[in-house]
N, C-alpha and C. Protein backbone atom coordinates (compact mmCIF):
# COMPACT_ATOMS: atom_id res chain seq x y z
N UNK A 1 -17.02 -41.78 -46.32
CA UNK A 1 -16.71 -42.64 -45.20
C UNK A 1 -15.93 -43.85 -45.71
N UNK A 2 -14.86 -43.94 -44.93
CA UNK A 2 -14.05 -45.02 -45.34
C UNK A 2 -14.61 -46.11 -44.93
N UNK A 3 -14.66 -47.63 -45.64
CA UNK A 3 -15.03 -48.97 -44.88
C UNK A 3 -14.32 -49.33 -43.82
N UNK A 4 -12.49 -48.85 -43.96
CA UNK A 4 -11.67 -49.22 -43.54
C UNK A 4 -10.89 -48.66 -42.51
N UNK A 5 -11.92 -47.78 -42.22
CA UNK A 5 -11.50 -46.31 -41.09
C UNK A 5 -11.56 -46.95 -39.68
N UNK A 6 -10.14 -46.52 -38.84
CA UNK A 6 -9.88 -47.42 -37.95
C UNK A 6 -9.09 -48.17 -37.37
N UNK A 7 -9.21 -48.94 -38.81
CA UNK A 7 -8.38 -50.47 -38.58
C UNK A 7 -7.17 -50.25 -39.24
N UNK A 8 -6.83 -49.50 -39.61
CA UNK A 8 -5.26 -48.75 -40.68
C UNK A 8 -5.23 -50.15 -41.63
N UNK A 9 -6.60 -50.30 -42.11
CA UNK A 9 -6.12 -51.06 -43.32
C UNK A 9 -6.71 -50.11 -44.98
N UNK A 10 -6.57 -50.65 -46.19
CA UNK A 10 -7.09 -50.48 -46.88
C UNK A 10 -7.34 -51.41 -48.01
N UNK A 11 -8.83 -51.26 -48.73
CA UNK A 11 -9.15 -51.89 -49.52
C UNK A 11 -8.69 -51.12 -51.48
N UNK A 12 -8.18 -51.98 -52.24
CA UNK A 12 -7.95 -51.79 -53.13
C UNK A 12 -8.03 -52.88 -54.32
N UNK A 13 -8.84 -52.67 -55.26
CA UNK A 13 -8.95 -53.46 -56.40
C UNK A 13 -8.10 -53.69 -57.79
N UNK A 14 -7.43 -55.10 -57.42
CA UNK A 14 -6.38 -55.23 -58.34
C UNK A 14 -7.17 -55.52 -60.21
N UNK A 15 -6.71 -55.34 -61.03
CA UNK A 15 -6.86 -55.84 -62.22
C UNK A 15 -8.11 -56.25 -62.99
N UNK A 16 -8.62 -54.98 -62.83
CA UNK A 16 -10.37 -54.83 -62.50
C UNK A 16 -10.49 -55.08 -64.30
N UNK A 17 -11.85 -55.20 -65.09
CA UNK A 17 -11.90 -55.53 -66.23
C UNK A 17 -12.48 -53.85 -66.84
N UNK A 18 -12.26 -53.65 -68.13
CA UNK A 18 -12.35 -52.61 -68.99
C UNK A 18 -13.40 -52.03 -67.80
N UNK A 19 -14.60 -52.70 -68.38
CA UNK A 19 -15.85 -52.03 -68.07
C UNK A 19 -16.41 -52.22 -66.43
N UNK A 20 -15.81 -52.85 -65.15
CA UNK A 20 -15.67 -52.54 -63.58
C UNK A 20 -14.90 -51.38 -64.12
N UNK A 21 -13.41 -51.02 -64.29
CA UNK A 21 -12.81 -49.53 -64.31
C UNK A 21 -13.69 -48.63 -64.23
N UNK A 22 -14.35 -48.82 -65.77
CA UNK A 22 -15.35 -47.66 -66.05
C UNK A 22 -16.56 -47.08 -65.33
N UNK A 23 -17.00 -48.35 -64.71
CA UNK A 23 -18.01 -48.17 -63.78
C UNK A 23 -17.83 -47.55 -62.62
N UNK A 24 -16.91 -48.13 -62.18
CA UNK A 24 -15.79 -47.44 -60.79
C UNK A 24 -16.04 -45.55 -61.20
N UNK A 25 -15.29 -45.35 -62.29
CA UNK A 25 -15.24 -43.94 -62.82
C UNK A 25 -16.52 -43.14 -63.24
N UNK A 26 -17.66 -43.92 -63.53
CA UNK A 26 -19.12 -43.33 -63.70
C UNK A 26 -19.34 -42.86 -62.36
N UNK A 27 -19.59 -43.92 -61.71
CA UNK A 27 -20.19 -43.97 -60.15
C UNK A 27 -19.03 -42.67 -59.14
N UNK A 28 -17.93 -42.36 -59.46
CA UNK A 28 -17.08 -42.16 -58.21
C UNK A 28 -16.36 -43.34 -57.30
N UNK A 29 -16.72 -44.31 -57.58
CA UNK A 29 -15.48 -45.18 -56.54
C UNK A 29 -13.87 -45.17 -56.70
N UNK A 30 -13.44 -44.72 -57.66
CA UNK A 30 -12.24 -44.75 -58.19
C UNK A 30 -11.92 -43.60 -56.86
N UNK A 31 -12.51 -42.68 -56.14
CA UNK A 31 -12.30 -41.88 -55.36
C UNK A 31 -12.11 -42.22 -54.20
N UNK A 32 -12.83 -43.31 -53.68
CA UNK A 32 -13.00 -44.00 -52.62
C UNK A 32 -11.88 -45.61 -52.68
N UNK A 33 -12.65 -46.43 -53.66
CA UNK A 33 -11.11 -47.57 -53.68
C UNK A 33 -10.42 -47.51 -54.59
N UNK A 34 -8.89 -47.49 -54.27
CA UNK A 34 -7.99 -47.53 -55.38
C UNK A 34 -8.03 -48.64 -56.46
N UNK A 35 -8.09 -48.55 -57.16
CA UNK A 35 -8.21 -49.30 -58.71
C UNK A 35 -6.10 -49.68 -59.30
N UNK A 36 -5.82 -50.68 -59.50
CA UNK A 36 -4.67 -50.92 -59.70
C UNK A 36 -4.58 -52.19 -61.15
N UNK A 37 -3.83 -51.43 -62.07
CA UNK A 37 -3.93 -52.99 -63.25
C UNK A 37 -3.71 -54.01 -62.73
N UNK A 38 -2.47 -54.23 -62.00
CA UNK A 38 -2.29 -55.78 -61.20
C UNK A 38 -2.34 -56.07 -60.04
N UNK A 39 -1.87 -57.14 -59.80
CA UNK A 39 -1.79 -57.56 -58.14
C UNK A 39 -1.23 -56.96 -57.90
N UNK A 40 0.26 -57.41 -58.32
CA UNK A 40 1.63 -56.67 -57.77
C UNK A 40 1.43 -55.42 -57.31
N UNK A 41 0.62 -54.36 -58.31
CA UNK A 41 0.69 -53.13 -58.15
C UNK A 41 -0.41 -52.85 -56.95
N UNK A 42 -1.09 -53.52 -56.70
CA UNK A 42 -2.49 -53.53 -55.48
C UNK A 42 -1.69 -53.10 -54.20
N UNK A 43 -0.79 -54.75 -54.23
CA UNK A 43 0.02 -55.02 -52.79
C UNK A 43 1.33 -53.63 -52.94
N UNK A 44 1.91 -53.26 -53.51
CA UNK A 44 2.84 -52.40 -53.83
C UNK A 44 2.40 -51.40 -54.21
N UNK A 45 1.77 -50.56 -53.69
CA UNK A 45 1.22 -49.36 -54.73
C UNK A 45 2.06 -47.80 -54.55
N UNK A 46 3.28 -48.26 -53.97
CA UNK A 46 3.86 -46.57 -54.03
C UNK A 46 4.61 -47.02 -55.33
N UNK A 47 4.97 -45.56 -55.84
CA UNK A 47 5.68 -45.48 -57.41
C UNK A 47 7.18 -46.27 -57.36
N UNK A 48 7.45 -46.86 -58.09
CA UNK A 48 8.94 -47.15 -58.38
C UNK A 48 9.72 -46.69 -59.03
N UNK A 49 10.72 -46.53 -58.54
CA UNK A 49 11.85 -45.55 -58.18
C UNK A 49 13.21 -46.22 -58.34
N UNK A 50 14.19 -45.83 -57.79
CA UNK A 50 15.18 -46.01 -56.64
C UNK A 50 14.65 -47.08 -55.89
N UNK A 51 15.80 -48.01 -55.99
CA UNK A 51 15.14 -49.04 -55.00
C UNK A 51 14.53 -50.13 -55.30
N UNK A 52 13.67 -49.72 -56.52
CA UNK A 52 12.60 -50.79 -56.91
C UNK A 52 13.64 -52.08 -57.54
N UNK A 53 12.68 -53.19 -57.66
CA UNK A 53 13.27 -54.25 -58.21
C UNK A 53 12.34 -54.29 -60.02
C-alpha cells in the first residue's frame, strides 16, 4: 500500500546514510520508497540523457 496513493504524489528519500540504505534494503523499503544519493537526484529522478543539463 502506497502512503501516497491518490494524491499523485510521491515520497522519496534523498541522500540517505550508509547504514538507513542498508536498512531500507534489510527491511524491503527500498521497494516501497525510492532511495536517491542526492537531492537533485530525489527531485529529478528520471535518467539523464539527451536533454539533460
Amino acid at each position: 500500500m502506497s502512503i501516497t496513493r491518490g494524491t499523485g504524489s510521491r515520497l522519496r528519500l534523498a541522500a540517505p546514510s550508509a547504514s538507513v540504505a542498508r536498512l531500507f534494503q534489510i527491511v524491503g523499503l527500498d521497494d516501497v520508497i525510492a532511495c536517491h544519493p542526492t537531492v537533485r537526484d530525489a527531485l529529478h529522478p528520471w535518467p539523464r540523457g539527451r536533454g539533460a543539463r
